[in-house]
Protein backbone atom coordinates (compact mmCIF):
# COMPACT_ATOMS: atom_id res chain seq x y z
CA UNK A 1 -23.36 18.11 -7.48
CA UNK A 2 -24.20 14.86 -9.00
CA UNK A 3 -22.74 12.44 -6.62
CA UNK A 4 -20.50 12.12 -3.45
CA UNK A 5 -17.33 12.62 -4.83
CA UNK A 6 -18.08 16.24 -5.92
CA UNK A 7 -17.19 16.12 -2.00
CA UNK A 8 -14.83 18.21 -0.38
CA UNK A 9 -14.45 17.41 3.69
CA UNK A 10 -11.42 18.62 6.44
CA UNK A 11 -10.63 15.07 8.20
CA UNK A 12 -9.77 14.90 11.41
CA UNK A 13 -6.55 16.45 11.62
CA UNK A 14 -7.41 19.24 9.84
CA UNK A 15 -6.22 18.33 6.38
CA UNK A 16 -8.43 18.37 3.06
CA UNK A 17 -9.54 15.15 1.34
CA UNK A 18 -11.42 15.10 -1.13
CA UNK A 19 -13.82 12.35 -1.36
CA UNK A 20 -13.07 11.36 -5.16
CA UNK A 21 -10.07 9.39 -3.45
CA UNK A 22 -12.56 7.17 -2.34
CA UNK A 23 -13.93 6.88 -6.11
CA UNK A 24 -15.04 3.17 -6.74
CA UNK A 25 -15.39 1.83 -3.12
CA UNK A 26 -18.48 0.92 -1.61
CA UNK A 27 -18.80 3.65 1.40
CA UNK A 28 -20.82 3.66 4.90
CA UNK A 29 -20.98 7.21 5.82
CA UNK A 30 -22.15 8.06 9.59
CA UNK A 31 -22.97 10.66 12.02
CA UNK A 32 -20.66 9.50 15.31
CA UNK A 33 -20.51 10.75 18.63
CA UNK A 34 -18.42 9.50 21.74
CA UNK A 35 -21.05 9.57 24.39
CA UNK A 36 -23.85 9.00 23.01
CA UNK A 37 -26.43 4.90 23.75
CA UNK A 38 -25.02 4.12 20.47
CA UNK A 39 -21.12 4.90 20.77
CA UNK A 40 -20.48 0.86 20.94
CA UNK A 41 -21.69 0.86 17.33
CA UNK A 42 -17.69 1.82 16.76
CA UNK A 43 -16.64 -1.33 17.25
CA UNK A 44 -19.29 -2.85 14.93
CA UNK A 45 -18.45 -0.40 12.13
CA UNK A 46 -14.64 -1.05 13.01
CA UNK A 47 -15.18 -4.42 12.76
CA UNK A 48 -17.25 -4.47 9.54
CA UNK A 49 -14.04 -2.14 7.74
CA UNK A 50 -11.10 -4.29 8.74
CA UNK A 51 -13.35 -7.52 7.00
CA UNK A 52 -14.64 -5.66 3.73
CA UNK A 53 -12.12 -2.86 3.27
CA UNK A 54 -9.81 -5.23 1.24
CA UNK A 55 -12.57 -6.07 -0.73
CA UNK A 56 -12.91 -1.64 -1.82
CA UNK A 57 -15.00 -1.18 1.07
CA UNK A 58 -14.78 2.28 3.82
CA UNK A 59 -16.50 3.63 7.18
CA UNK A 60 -16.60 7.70 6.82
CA UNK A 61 -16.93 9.16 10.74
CA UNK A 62 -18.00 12.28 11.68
CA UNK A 63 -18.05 13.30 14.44
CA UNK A 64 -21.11 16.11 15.08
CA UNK A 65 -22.34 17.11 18.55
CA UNK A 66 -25.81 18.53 17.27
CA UNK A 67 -27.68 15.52 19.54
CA UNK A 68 -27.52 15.64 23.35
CA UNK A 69 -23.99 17.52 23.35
CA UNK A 70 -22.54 13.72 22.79
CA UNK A 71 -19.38 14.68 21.04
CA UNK A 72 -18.04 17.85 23.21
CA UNK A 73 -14.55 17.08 22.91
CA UNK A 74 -11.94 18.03 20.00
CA UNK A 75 -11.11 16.25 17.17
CA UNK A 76 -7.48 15.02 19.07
CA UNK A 77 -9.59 13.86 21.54
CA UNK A 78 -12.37 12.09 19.79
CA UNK A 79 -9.62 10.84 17.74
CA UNK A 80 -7.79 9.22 20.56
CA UNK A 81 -10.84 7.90 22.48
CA UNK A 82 -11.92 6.37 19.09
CA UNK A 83 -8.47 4.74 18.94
CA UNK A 84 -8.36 3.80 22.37
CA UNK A 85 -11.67 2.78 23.65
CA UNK A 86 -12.42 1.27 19.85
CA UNK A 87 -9.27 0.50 17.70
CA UNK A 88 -10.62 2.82 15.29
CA UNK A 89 -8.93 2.77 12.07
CA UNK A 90 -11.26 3.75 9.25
CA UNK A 91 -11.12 7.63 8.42
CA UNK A 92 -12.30 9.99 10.97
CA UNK A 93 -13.03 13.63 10.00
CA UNK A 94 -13.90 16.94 11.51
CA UNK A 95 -16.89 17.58 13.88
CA UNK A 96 -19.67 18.77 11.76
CA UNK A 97 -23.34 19.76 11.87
CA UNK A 98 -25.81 17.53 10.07
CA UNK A 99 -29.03 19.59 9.91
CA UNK A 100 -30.07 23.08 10.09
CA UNK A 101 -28.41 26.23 8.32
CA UNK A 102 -24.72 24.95 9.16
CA UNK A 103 -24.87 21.60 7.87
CA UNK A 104 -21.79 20.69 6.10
CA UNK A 105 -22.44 20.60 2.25
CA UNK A 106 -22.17 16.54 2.17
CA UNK A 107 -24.81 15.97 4.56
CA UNK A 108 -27.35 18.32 2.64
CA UNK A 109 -26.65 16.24 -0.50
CA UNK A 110 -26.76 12.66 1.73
CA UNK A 111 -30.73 14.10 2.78
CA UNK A 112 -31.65 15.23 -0.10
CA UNK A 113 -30.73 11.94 -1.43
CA UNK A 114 -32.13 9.66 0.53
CA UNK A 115 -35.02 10.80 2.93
CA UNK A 116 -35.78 9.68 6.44
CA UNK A 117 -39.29 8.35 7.41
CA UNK A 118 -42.28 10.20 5.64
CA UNK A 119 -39.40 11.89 3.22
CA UNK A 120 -38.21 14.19 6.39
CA UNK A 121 -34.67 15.03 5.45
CA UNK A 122 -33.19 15.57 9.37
CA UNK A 123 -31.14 13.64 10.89
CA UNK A 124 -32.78 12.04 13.95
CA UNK A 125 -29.91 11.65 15.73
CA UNK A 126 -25.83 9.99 15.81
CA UNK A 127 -25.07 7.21 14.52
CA UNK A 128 -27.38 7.78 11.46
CA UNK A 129 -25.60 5.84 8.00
CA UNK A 130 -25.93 6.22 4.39
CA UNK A 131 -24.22 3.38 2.28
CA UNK A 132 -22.88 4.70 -0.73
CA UNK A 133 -22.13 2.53 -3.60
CA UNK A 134 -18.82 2.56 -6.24
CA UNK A 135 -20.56 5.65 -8.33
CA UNK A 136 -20.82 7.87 -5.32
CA UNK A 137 -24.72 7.52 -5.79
CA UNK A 138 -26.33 7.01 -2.28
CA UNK A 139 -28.03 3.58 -2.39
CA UNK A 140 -29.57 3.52 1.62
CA UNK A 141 -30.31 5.50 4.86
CA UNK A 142 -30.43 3.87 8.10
CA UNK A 143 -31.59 4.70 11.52
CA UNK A 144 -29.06 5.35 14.43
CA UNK A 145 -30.88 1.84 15.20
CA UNK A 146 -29.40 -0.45 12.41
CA UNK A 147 -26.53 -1.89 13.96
CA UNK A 148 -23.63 -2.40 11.67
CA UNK A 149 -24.63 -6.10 12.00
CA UNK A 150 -27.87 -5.33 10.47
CA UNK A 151 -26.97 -3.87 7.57
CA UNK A 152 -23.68 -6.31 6.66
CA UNK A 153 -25.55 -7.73 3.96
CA UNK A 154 -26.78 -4.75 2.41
CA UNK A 155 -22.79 -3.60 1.99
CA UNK A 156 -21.94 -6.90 0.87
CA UNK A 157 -24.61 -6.55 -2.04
CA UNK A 158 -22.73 -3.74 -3.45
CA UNK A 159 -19.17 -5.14 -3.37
């Protein structure tokens, strides 16, 4: 698969999408979970989409529970708490694993792409983000650590 759009995922209400209808937008894709230290990143990525989205910009969430049993609940309830709790909007999509032999298919190509520290491919943990830009060619990872403050400008480099 040469870039993200070869992409298949099930979003969050069960429905396939397939990720060439996000062809041409920049794209911040990210591990969430809704108890995890870094669950009030949603607001910050929820933030950063309702400013750039206008401008062909998206926040990809999903939800995995591989870390700490953070996201336990189902997708209608991660849904609603994300909703609730964050005024979620951007596209939410089915709990998935990130690493070992049941990581989804998009998350193998988003490691292989672009490895962690000392070329490691895992995931460290939620909240982990890879920017995509408008080819589908993963640009940056970034640690469960880089706030979606931090990396604003990175984002607004690509659009």
């Amino acid at each position: 698969m040469a870039n993200l759009y070869d992409f298949t995922v099930t979003d969050i209400h069960g429905a396939q999408k397939p990720l060439k209808d996000f062809e041409g937008q920049v794209l911040l894709v990210v591990n969430v979970a809704s108890q995890c230290g870094f669950t009030p990143q949603y607001e910050g990525l929820q933030s950063l989409y309702a400013r750039l989205r206008g401008r062909g910009f998206a926040v990809l969430g999903f939800p995995c529970n591989q870390f700490g049993s953070q996201e336990p609940g189902s997708e209608a309830e991660i849904e609603t708490f994300c909703q609730s709790k964050f005024n979620v909007d951007f596209p939410l999509f089915a709990k998935i694993d990130v690493n070992g032999g049941n990581a989804a298919p998009l998350y193998r190509f988003l490691k292989k792409e672009e490895p962690g520290i000392l070329g490691t491919e895992a995931i460290k943990w939620n909240f982990t983000k890879f920017l995509i830009d408008r080819n589908g060619q993963v640009v940056k990872r970034f640690a469960p650590t880089a706030t979606p403050a931090d990396i604003g400008a990175d984002i607004e480099r690509l659009l």
